[in-house]
PDB file of N, CA and C in Angstrom:
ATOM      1  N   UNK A   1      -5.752   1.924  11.062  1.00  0.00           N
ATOM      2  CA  UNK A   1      -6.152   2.944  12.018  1.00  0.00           C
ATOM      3  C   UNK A   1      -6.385   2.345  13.395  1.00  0.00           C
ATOM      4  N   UNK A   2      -6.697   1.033  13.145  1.00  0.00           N
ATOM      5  CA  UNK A   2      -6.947   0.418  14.919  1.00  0.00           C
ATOM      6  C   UNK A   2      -5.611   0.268  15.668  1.00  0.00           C
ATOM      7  N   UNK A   3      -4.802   0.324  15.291  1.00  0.00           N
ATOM      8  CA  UNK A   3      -3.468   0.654  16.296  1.00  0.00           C
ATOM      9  C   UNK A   3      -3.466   1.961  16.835  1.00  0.00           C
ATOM     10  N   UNK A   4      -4.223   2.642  16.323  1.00  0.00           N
ATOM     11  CA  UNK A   4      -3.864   4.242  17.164  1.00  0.00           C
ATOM     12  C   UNK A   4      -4.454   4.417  18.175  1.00  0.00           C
ATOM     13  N   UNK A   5      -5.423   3.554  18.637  1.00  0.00           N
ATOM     14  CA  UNK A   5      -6.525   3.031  19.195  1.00  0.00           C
ATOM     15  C   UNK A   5      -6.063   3.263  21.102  1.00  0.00           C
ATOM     16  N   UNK A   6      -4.411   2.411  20.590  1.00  0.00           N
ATOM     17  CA  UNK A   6      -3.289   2.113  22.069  1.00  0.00           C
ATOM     18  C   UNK A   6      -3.088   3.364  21.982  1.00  0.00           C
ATOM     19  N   UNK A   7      -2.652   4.138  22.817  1.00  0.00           N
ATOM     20  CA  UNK A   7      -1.534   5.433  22.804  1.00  0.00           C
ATOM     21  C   UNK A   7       0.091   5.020  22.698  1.00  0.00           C
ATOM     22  N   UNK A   8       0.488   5.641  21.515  1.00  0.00           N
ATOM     23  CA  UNK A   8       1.939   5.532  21.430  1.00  0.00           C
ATOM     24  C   UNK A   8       2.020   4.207  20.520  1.00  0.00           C
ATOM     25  N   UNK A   9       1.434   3.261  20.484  1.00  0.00           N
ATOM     26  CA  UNK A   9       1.969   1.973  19.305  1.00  0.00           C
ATOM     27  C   UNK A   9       1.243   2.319  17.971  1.00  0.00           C
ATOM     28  N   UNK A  10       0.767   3.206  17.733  1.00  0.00           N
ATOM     29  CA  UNK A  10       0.437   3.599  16.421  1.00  0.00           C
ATOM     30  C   UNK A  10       1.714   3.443  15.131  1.00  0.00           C
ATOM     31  N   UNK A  11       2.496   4.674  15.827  1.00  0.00           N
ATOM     32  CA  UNK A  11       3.489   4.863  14.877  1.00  0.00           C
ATOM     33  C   UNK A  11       4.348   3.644  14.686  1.00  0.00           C
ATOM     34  N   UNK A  12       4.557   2.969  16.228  1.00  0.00           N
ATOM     35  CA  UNK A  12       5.705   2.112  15.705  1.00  0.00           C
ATOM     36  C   UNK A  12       5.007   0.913  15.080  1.00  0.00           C
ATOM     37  N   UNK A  13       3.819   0.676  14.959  1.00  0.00           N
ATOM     38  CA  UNK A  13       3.293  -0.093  14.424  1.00  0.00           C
ATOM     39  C   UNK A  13       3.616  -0.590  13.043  1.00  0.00           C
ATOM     40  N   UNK A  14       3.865   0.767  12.470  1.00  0.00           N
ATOM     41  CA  UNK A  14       4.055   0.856  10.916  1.00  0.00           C
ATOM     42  C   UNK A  14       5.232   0.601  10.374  1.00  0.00           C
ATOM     43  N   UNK A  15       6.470   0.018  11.811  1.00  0.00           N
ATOM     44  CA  UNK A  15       7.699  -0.127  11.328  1.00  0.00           C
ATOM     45  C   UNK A  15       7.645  -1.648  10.993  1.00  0.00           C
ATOM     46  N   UNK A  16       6.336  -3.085  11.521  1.00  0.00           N
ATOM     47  CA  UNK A  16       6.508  -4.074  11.171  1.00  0.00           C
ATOM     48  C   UNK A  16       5.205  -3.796   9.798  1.00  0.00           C
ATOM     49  N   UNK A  17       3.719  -3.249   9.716  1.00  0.00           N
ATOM     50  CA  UNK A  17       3.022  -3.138   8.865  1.00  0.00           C
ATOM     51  C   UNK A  17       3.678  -2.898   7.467  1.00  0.00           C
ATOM     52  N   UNK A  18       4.999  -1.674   7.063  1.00  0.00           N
ATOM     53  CA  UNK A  18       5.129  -1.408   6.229  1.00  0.00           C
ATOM     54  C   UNK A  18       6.044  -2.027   5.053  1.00  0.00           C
ATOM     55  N   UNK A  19       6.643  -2.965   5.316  1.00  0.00           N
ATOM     56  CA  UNK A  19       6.960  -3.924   5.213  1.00  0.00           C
ATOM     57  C   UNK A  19       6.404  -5.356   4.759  1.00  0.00           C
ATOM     58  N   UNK A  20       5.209  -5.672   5.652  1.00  0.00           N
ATOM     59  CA  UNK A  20       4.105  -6.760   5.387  1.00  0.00           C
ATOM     60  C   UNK A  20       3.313  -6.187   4.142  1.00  0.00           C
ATOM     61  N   UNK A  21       2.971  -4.635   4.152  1.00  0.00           N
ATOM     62  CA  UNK A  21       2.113  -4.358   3.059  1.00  0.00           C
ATOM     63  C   UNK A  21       2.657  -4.501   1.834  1.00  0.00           C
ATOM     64  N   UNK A  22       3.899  -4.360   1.710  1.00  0.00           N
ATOM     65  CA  UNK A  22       4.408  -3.977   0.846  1.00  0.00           C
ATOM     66  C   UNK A  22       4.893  -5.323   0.165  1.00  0.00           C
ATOM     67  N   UNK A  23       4.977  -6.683   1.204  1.00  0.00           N
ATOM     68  CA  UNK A  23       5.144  -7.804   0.602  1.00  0.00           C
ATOM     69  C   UNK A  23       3.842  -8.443  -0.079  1.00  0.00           C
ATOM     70  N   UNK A  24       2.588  -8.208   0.726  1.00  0.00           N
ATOM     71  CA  UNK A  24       1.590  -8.497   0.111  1.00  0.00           C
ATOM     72  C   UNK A  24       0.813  -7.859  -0.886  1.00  0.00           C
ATOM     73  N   UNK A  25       1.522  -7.242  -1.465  1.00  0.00           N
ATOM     74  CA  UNK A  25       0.639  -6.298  -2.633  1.00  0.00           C
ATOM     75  C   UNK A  25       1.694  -6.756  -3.651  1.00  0.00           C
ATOM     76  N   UNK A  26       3.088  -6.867  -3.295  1.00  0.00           N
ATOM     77  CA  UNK A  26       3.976  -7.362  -4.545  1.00  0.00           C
ATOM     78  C   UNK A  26       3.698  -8.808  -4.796  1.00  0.00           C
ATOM     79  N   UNK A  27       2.984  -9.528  -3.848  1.00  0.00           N
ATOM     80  CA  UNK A  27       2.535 -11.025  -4.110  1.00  0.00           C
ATOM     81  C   UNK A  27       0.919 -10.875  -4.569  1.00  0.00           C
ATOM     82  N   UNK A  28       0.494 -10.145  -4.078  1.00  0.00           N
ATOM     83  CA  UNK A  28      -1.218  -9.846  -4.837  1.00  0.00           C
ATOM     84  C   UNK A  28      -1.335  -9.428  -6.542  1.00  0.00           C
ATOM     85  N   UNK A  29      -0.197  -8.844  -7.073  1.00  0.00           N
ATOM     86  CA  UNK A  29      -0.346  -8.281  -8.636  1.00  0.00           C
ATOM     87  C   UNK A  29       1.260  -8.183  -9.334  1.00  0.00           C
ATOM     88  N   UNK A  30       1.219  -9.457  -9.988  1.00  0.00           N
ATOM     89  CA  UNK A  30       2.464  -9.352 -10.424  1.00  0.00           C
ATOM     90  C   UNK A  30       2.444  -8.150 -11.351  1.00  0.00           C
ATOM     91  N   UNK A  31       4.099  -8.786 -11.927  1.00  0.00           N
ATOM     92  CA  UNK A  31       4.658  -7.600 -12.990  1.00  0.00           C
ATOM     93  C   UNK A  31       4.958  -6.156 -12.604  1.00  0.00           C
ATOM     94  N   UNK A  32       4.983  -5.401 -13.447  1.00  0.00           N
ATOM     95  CA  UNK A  32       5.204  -3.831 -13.118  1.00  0.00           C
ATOM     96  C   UNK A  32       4.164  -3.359 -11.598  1.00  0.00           C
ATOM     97  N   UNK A  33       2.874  -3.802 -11.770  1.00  0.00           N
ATOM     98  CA  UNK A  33       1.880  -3.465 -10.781  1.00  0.00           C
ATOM     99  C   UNK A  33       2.216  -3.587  -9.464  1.00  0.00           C
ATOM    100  N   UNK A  34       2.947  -4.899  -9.235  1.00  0.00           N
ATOM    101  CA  UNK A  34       3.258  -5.396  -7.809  1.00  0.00           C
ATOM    102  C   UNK A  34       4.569  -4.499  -7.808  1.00  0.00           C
ATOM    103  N   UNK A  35       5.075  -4.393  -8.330  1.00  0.00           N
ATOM    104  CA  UNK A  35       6.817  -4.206  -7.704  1.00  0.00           C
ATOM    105  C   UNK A  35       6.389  -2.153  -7.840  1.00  0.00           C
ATOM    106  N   UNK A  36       5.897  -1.594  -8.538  1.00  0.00           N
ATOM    107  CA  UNK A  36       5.671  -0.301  -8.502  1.00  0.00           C
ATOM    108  C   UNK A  36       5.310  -0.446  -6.952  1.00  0.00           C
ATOM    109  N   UNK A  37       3.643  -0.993  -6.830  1.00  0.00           N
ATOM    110  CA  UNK A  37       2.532  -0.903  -6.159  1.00  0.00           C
ATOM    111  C   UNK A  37       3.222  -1.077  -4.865  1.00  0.00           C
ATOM    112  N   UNK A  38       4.243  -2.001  -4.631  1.00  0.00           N
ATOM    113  CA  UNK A  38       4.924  -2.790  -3.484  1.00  0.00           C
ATOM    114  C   UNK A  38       6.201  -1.511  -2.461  1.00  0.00           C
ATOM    115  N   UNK A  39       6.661  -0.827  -3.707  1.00  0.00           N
ATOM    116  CA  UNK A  39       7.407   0.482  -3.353  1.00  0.00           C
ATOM    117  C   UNK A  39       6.761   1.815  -2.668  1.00  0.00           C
ATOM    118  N   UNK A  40       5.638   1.874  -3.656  1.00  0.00           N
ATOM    119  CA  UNK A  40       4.880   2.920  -2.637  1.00  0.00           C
ATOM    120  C   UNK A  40       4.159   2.741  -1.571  1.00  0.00           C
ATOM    121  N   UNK A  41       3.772   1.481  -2.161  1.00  0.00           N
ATOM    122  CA  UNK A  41       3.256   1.017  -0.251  1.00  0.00           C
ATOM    123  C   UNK A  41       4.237   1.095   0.658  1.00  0.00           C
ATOM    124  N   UNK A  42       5.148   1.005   0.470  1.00  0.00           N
ATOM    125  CA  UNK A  42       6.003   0.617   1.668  1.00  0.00           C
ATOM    126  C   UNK A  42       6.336   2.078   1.911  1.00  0.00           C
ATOM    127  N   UNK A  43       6.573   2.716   0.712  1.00  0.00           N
ATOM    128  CA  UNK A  43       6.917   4.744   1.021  1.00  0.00           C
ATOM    129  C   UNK A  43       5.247   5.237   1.873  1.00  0.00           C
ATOM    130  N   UNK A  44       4.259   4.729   1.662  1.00  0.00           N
ATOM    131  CA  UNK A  44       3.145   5.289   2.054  1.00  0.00           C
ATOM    132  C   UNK A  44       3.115   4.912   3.565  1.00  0.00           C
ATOM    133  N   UNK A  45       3.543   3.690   3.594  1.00  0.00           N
ATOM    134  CA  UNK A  45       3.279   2.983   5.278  1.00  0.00           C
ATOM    135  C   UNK A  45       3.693   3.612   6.397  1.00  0.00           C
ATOM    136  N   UNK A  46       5.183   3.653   5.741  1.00  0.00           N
ATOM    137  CA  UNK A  46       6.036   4.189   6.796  1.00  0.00           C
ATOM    138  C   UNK A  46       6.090   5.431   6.955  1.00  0.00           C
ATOM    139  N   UNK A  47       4.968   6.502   6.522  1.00  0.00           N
ATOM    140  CA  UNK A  47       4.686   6.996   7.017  1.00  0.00           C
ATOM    141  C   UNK A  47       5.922   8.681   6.432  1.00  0.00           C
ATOM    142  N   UNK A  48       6.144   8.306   4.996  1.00  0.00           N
ATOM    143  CA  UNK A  48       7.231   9.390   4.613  1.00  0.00           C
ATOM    144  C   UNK A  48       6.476   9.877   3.944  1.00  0.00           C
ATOM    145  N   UNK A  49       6.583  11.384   3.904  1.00  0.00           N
ATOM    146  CA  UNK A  49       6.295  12.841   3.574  1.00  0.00           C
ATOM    147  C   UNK A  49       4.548  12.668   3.799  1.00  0.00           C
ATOM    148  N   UNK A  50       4.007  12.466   4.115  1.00  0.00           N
ATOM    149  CA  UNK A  50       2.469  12.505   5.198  1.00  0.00           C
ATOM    150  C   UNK A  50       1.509  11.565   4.341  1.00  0.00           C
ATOM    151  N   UNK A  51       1.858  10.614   3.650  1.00  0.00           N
ATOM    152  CA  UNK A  51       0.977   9.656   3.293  1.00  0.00           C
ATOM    153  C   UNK A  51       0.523   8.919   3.080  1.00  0.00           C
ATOM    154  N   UNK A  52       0.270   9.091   4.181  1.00  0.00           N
ATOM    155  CA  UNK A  52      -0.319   7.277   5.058  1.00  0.00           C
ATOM    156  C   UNK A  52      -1.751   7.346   5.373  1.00  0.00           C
ATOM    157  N   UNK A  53      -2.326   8.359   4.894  1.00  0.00           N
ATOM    158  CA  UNK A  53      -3.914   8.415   4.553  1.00  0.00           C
ATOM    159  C   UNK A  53      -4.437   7.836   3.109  1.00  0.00           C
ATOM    160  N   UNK A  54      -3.348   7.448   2.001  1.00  0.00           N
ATOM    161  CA  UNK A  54      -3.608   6.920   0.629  1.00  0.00           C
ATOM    162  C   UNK A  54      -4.213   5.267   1.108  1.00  0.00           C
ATOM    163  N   UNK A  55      -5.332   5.320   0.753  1.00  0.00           N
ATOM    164  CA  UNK A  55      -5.494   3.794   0.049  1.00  0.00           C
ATOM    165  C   UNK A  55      -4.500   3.052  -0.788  1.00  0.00           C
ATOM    166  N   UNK A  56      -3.290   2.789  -0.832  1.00  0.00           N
ATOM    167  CA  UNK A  56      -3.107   2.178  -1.742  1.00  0.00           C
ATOM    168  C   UNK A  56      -3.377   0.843  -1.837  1.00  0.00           C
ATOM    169  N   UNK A  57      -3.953  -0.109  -0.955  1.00  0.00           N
ATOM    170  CA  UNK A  57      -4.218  -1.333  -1.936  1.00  0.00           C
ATOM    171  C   UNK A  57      -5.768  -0.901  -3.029  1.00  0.00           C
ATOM    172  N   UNK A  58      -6.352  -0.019  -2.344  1.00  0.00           N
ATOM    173  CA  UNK A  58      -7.468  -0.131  -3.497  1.00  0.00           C
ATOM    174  C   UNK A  58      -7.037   0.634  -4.801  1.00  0.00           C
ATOM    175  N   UNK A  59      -6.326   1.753  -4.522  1.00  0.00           N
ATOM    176  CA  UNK A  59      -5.743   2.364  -5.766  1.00  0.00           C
ATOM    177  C   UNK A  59      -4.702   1.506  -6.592  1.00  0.00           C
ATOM    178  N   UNK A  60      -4.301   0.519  -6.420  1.00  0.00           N
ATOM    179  CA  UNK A  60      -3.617  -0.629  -7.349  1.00  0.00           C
ATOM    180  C   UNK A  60      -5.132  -1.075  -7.846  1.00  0.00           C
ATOM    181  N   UNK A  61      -5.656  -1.968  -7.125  1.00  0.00           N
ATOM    182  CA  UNK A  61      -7.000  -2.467  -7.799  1.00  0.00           C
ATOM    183  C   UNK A  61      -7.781  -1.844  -8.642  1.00  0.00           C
ATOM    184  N   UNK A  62      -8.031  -0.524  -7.885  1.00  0.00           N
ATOM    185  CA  UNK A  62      -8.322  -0.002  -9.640  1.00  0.00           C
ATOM    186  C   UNK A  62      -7.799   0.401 -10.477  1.00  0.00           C
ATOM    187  N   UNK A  63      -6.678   0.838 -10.632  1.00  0.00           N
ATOM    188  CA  UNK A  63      -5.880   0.895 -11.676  1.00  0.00           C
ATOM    189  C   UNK A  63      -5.396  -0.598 -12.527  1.00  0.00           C
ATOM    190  N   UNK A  64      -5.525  -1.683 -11.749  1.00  0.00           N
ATOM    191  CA  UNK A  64      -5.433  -2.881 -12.552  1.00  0.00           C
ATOM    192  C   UNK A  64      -6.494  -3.207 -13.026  1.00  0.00           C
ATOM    193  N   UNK A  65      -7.805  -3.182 -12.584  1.00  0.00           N
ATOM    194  CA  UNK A  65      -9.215  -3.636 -13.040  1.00  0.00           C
ATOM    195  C   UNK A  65     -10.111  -2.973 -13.642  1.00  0.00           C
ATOM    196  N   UNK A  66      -9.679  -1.667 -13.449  1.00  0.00           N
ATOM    197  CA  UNK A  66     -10.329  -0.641 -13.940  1.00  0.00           C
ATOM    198  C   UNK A  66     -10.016  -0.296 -14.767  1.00  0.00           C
ATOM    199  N   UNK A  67      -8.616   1.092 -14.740  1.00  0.00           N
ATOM    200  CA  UNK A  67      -8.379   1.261 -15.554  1.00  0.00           C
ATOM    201  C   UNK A  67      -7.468   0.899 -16.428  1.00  0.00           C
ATOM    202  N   UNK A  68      -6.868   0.201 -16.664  1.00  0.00           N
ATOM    203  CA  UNK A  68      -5.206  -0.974 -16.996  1.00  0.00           C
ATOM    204  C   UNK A  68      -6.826  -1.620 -18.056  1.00  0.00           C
ATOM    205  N   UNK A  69      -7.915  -1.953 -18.058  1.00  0.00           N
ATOM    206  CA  UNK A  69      -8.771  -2.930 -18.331  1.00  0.00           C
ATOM    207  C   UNK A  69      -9.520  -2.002 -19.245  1.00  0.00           C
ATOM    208  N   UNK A  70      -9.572  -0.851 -18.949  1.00  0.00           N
ATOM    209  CA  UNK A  70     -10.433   0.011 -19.405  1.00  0.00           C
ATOM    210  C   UNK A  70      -9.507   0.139 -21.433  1.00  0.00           C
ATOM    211  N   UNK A  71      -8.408   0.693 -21.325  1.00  0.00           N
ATOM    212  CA  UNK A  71      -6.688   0.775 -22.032  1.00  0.00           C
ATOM    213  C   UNK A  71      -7.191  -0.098 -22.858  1.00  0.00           C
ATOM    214  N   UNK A  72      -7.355  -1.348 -22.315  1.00  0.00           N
ATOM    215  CA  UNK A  72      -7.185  -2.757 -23.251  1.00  0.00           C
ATOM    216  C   UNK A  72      -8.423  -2.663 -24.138  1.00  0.00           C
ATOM    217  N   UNK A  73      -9.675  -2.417 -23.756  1.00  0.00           N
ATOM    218  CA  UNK A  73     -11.033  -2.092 -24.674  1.00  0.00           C
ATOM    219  C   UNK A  73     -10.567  -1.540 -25.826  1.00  0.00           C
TER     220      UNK A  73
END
């Protein structure tokens, strides 16, 4: 959100962010988690069909720690 901060570099911001997020979440949780997690980040970043208000790095985390952990009990 602190890029929107400038006027006008918001959006294009998200053309180098969405990309970076999407590499660092596929390097933060391997397996299915990262490479799912790594796709929608990058669909969320850039800002296609309006959602780029999702958390997704915390919604991977909990779905890996939480509930992925919860399954295994």
């Amino acid at each position: 959100m602190l890029s929107f901060v400038i006027p006008f570099i918001g959006e294009f911001s998200d053309i180098i962010w969405a990309p970076l997020s999407a590499f660092l979440i596929y390097k933060m949780y391997k397996g299915m988690e990262g490479k799912l997690g790594s796709v929608i980040t990058f669909i969320e970043e850039a800002g296609i069909f309006g959602t780029d208000f999702l958390p997704t790095f915390t919604l991977t985390w909990i779905y890996k720690y939480v509930i992925k952990k919860s399954k295994k009990n």
